[in-house]
Protein backbone atom coordinates (compact mmCIF):
# COMPACT_ATOMS: atom_id res chain seq x y z
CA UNK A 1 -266.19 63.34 1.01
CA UNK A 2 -267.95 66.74 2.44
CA UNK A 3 -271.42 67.13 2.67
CA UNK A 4 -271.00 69.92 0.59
CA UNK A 5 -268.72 67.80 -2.02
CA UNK A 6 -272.12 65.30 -1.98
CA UNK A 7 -274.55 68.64 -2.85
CA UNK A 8 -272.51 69.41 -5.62
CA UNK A 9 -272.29 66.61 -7.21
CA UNK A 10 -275.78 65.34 -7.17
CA UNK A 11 -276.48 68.96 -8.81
CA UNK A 12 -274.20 68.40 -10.94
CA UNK A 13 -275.33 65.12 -11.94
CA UNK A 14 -278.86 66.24 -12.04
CA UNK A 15 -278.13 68.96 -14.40
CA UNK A 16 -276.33 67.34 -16.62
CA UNK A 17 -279.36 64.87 -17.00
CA UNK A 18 -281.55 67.77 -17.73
CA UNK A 19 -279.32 69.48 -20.08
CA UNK A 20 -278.69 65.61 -22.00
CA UNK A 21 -282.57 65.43 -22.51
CA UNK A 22 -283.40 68.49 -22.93
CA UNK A 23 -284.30 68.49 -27.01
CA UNK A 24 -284.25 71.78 -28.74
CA UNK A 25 -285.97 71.75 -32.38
CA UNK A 26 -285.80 74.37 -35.14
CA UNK A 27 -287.32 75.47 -38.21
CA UNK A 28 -285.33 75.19 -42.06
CA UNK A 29 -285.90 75.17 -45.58
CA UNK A 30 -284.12 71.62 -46.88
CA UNK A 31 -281.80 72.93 -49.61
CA UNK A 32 -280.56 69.65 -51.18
CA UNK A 33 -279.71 65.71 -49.88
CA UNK A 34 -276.47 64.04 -50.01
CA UNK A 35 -277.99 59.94 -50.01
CA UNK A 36 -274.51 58.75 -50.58
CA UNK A 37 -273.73 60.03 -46.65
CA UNK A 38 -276.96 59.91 -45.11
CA UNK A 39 -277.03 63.66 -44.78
CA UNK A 40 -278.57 67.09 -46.20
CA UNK A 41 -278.36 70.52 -46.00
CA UNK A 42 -280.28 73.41 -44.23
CA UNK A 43 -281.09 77.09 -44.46
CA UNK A 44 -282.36 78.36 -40.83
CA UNK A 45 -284.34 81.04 -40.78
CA UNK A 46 -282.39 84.37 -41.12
CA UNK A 47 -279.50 83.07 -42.04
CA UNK A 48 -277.43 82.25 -45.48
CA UNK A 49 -276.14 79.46 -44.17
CA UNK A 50 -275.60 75.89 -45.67
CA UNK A 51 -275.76 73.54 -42.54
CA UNK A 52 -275.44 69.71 -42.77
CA UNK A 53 -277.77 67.84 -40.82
CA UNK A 54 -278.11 63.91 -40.37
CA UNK A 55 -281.89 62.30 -41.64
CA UNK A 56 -283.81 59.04 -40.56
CA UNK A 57 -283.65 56.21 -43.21
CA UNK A 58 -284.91 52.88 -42.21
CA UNK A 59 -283.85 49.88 -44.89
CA UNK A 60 -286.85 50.32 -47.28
CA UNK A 61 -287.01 54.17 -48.32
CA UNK A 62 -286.20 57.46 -48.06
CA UNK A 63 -288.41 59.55 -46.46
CA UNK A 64 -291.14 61.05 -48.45
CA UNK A 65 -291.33 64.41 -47.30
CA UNK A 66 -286.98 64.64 -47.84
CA UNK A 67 -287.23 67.06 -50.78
CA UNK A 68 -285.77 70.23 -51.43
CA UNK A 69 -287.41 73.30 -51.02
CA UNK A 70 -289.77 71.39 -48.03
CA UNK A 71 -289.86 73.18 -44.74
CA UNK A 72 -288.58 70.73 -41.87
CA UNK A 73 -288.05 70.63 -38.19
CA UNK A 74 -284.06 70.53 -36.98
CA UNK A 75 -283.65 68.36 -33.58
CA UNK A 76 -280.43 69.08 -31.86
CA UNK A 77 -279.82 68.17 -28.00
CA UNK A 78 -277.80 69.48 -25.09
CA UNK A 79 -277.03 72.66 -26.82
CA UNK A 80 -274.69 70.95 -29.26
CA UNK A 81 -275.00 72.97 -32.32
CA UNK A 82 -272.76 70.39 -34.31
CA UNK A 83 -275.26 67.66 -33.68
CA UNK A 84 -278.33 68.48 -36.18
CA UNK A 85 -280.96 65.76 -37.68
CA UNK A 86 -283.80 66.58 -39.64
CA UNK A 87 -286.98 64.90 -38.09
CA UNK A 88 -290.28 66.02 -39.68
CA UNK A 89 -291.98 68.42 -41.59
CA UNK A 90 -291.49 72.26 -40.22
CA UNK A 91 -294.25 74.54 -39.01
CA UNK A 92 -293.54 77.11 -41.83
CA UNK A 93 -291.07 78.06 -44.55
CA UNK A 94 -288.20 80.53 -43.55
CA UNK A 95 -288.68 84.10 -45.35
CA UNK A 96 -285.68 85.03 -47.69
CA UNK A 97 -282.66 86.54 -46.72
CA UNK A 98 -280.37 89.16 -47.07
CA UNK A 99 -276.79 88.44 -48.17
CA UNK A 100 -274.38 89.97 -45.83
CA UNK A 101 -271.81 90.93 -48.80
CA UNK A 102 -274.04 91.76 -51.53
CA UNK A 103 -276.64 93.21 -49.79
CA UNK A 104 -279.69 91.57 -52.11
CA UNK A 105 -282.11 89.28 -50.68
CA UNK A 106 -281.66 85.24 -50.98
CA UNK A 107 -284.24 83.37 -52.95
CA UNK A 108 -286.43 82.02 -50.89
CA UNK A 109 -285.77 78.56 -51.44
CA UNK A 110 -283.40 76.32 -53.18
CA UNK A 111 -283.91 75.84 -57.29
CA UNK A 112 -286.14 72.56 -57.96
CA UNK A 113 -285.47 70.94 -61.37
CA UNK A 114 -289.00 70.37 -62.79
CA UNK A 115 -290.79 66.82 -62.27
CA UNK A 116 -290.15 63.93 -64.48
CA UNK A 117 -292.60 63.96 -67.81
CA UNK A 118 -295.63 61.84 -66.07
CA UNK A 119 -299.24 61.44 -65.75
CA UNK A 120 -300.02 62.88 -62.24
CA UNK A 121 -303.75 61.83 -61.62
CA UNK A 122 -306.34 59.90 -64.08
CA UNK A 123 -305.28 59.38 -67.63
CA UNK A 124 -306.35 55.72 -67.30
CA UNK A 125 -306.95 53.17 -69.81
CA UNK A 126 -309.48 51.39 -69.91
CA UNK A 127 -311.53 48.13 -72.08
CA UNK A 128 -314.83 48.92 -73.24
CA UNK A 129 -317.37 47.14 -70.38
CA UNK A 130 -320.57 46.79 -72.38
CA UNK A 131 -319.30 45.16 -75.77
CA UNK A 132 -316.21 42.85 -76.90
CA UNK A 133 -314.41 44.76 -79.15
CA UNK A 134 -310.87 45.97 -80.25
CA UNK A 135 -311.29 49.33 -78.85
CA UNK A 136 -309.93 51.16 -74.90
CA UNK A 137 -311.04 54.15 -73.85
CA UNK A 138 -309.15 56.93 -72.11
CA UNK A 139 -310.44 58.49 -68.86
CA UNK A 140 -309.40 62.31 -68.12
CA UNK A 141 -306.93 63.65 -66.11
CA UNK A 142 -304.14 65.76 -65.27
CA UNK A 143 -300.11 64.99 -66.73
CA UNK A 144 -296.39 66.90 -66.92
CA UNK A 145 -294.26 68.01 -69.49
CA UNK A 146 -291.04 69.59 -69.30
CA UNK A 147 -292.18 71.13 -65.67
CA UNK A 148 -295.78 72.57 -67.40
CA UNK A 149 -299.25 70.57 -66.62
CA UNK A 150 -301.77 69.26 -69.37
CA UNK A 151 -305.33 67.92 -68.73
CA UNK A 152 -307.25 65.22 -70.83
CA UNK A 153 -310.82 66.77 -70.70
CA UNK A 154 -313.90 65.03 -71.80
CA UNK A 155 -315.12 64.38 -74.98
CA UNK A 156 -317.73 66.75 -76.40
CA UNK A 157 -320.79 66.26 -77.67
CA UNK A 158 -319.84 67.04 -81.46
CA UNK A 159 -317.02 64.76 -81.36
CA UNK A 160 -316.49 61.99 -84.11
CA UNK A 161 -316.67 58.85 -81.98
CA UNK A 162 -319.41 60.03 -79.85
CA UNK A 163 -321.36 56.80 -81.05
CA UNK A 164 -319.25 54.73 -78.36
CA UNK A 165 -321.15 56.06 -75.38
CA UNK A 166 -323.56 53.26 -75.98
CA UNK A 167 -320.67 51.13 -75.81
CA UNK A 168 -320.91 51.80 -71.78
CA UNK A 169 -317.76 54.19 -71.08
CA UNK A 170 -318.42 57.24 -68.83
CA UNK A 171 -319.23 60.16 -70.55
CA UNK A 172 -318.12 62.70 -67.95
CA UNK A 173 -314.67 61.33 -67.47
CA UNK A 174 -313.84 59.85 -70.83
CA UNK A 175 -311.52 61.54 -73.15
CA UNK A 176 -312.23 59.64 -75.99
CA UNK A 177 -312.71 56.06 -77.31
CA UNK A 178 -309.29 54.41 -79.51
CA UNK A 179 -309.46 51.52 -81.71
CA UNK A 180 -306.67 48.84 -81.77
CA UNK A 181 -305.75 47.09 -84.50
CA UNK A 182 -306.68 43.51 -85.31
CA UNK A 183 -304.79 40.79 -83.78
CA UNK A 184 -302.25 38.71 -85.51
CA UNK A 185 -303.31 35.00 -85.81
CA UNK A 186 -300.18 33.46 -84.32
CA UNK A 187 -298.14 36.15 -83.05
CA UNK A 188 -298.07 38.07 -79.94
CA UNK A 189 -298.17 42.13 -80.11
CA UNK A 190 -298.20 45.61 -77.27
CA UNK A 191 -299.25 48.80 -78.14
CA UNK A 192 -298.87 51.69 -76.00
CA UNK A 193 -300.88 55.00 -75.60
CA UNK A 194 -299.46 58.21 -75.68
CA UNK A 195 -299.99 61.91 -75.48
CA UNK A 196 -298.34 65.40 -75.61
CA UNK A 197 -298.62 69.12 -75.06
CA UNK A 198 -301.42 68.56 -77.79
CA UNK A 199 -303.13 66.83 -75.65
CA UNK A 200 -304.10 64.37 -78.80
CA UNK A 201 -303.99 60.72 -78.08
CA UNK A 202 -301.71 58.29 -80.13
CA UNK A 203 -302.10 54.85 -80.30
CA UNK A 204 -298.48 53.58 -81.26
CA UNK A 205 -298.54 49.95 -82.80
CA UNK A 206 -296.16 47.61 -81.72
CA UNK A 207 -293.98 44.77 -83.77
CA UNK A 208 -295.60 41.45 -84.04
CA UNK A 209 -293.17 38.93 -81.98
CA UNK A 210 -293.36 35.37 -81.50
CA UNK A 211 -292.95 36.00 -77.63
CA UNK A 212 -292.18 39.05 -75.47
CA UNK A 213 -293.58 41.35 -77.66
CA UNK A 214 -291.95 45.06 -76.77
CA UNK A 215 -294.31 48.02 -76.69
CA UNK A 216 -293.01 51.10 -78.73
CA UNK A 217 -290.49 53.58 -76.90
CA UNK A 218 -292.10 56.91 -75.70
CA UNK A 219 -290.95 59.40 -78.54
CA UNK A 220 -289.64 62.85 -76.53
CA UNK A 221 -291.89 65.49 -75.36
CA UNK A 222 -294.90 62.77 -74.20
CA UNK A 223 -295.88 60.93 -71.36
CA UNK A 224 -297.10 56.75 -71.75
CA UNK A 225 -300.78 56.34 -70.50
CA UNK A 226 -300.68 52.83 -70.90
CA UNK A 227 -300.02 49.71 -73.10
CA UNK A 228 -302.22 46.74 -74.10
CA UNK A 229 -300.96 43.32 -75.02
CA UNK A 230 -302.48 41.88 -77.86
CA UNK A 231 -302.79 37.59 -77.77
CA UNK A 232 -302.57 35.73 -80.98
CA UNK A 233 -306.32 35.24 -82.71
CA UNK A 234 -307.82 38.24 -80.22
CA UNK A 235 -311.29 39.80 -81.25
CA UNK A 236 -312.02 41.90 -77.89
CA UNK A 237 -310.19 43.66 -75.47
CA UNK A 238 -310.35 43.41 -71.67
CA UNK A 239 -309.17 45.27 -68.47
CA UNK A 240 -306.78 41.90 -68.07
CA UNK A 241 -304.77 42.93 -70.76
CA UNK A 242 -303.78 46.36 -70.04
CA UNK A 243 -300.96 47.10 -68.85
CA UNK A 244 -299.85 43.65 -68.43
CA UNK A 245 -296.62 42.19 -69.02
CA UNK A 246 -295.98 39.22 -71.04
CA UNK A 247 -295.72 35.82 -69.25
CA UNK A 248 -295.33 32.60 -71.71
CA UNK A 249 -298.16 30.40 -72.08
CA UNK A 250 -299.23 28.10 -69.52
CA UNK A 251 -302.19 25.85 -68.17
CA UNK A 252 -304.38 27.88 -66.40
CA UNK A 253 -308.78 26.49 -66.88
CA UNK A 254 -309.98 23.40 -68.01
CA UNK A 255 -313.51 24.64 -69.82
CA UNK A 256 -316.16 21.62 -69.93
CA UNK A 257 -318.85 21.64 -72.71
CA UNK A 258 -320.98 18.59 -73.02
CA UNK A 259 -323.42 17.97 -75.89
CA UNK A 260 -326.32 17.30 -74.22
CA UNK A 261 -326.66 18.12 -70.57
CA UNK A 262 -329.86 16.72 -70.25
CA UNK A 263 -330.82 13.08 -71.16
CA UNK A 264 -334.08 12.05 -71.68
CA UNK A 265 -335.70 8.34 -71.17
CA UNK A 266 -334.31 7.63 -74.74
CA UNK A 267 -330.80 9.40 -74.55
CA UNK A 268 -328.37 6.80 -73.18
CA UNK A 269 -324.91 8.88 -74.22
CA UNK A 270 -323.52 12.45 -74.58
CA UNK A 271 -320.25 13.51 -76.01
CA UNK A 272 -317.55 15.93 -73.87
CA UNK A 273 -314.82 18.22 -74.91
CA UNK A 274 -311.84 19.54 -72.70
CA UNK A 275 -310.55 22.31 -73.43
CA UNK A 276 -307.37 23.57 -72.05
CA UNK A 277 -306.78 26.91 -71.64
CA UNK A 278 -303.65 29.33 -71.09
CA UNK A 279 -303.87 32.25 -68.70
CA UNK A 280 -305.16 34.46 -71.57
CA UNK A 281 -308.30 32.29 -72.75
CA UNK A 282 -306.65 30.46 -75.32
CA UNK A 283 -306.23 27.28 -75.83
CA UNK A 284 -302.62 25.60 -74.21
CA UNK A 285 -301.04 24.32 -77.87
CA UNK A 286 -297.81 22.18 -78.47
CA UNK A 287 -297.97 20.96 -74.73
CA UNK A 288 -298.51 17.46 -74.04
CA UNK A 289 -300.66 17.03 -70.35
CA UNK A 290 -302.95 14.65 -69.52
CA UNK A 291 -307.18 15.08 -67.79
CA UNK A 292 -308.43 12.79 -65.00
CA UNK A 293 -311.65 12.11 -65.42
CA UNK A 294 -314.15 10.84 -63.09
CA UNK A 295 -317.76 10.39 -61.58
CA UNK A 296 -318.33 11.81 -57.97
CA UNK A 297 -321.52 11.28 -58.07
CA UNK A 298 -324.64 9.52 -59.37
CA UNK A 299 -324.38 6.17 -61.65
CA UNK A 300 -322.84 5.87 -65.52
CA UNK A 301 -319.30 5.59 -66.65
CA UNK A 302 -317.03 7.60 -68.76
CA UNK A 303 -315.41 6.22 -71.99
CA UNK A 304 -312.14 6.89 -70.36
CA UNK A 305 -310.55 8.16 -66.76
CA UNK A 306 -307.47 9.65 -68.25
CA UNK A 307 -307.66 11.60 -71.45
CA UNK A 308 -304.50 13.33 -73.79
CA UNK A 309 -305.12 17.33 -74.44
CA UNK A 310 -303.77 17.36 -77.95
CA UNK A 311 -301.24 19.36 -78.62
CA UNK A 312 -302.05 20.43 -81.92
CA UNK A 313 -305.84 21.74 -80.65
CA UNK A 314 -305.48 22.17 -76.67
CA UNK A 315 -308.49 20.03 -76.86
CA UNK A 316 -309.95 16.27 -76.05
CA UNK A 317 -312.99 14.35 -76.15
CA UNK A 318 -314.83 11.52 -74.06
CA UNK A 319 -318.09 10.34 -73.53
CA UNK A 320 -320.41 9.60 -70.87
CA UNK A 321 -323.20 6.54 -70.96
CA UNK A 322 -325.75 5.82 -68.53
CA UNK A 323 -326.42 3.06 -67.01
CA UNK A 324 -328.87 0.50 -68.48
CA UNK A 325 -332.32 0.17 -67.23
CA UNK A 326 -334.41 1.73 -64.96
CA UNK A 327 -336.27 -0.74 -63.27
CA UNK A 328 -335.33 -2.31 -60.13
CA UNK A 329 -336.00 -5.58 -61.48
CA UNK A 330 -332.37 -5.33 -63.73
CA UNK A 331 -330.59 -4.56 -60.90
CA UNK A 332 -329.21 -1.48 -62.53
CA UNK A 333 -330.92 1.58 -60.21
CA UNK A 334 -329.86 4.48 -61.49
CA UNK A 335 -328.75 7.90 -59.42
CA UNK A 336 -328.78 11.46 -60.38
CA UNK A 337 -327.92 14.01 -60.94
CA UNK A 338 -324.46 13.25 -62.31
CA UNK A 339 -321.44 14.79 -61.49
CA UNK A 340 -318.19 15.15 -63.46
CA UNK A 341 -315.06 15.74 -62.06
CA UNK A 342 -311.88 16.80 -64.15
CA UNK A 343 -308.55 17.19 -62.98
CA UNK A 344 -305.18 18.14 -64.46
CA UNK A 345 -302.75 15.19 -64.11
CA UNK A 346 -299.68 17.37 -63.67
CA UNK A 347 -301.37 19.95 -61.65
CA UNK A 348 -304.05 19.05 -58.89
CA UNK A 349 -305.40 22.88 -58.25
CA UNK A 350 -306.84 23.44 -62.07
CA UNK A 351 -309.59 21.41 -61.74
CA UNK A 352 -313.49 21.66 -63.18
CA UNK A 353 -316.83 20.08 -62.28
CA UNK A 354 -319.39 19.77 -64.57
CA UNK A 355 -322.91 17.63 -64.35
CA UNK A 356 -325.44 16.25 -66.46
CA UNK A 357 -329.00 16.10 -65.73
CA UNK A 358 -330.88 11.68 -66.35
CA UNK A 359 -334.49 11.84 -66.69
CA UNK A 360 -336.84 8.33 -65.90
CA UNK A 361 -339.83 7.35 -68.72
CA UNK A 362 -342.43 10.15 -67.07
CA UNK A 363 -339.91 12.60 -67.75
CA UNK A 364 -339.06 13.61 -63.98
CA UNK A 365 -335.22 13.95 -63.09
CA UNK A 366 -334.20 11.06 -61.53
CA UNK A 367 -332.33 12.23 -58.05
């Protein structure tokens, strides 16, 4: 091979490299996406045009920015107009067109079907935060119907439940206060919050159910702000039960009260009561579990070291008696301050510690 067979080559080679990464990028208005392929299609600037161009897509989502009528940058390499893919967001939006054959200009973009009917921003509900009552509040904000936009603005002054501000809700972005009606003893209910082009607040009342309670459909022309589920015996509302779903009962707190948590010289016993309770505050019924029960620390005994939760009242008692004597002479020294541990038998990680405070004859706290 020539010398001159070598030159051209290597040129040849080296502009072929240049040409294959040389990256050439354009400017479109996305028109509409095909998921099903993986592609879309294109408008360039000053021309009518459809043009199908490829689009990144890892395994988890779409991108966000893939949505018609968004200007985007077009990547092509090497020249190849038949090798498009849309990369990013464009610079600027192509100006419209005119049509070749009819002679009128091209709308400027594709037509976008109005938004689902949703709340955009705010619109929260809320539980009251300075008293326990049946009662949410709504906080402002801005929602869509039918393609038009609504605000929730804040309650006035002359409005009927302005008494609630003392109930501690925000009086510049509250829309108003709701009441929700009284629980059912033994079954389980979800209401759901709703508004319109009105912008008047509904509270819709759900059916009583015995478990998985449904909240009521969304009738047409409003948007859902938010449900509440309503426990069996409930007197107050809290931020834990808005918008939650139903789960069925289950052990969740062992809550400790003792009688007397301070025995004096004379006071030798004091009664306690377990309580089990479900993940809602109430206590875990027609479920038979057990309660270690034990002293970690400081003298006495307990009645028992393994008590039954009844099933009928989630609840069970023991007692705890100090030891006899104070004097060293009886050979009984006793150690404070007491502490009480309690453990679920089927479940090591619910647990509660509770102690109880022994005093000597003078009245000081024995340590």
């Amino acid at each position: 091979m020539t010398i001159y067979s070598l030159k051209k080559r290597f040129l040849r080679d080296r502009m072929r490299r240049e040409l294959h990464n040389k990256v050439e990028t354009r400017d479109a208005i996305l028109w509409d996406v095909i998921p099903e392929q993986k592609l879309c299609r294109v408008k360039f600037q000053g021309s009518d045009n459809l043009v199908e161009c490829k689009y990144p897509e890892n395994i988890e989502q779409t991108p966000r920015w893939l949505k018609p009528g968004t200007s985007v940058k077009v990547n092509h390499r090497s020249g190849n107009k038949h090798s498009f893919e849309v990369i990013s967001h464009g610079l600027f939006v192509p100006t419209p067109t005119i049509n070749s054959e009819t002679g009128l200009s091209n709308p400027a973009g594709p037509t976008i079907a109005p938004g689902v009917d949703t709340v955009l921003i705010g619109c929260l509900v809320k539980a009251l935060s300075d008293v326990q009552a049946m009662k949410v509040y709504v906080q402002t904000g801005t929602y869509r119907i039918g393609g038009i936009f609504y605000s929730l603005t804040p309650m006035l002054m002359t409005d009927d439940n302005i008494a609630d501000m003392s109930m501690g809700v925000p009086f510049d972005i509250t829309q108003g206060v709701y009441e929700i009606n009284a629980a059912h003893a033994t079954l389980w209910r979800m209401d759901r919050l709703v508004t319109a082009a009105d912008h008047v607040v509904d509270v819709l009342v759900g059916d009583n159910a015995v478990n998985e309670p449904d909240p009521p459909d969304v009738p047409s022309n409003h948007v859902s702000l938010g449900t509440v589920l309503i426990p069996p015996g409930f007197t107050a509302i809290d931020d834990t039960l808005i918008n939650r779903t139903y789960e069925d009962p289950a052990a969740s707190l062992i809550n400790v009260s003792i009688a007397d948590s301070d025995l004096t010289w004379t006071e030798e016993t004091t009664s306690i009561t377990l309580t089990l309770l479900d993940q809602y505050g109430n206590p875990l019924l027609g479920t038979y579990v057990s309660v270690l029960c034990s002293i970690t620390s400081g003298s006495g005994i307990l009645s028992t070291s393994n008590v039954a939760i009844s099933t009928t009242t989630g609840q069970a008692t023991l007692t705890y008696t100090r030891e006899d004597g104070y004097a060293e002479s009886s050979g009984n020294i006793e150690n404070g301050p007491i502490w009480l541990n309690f453990v679920l038998s089927n479940n090591s990680l619910i647990s509660m510690i509770a102690t109880i405070t022994i005093y000597n004859e003078l009245g000081e706290p024995i340590l």
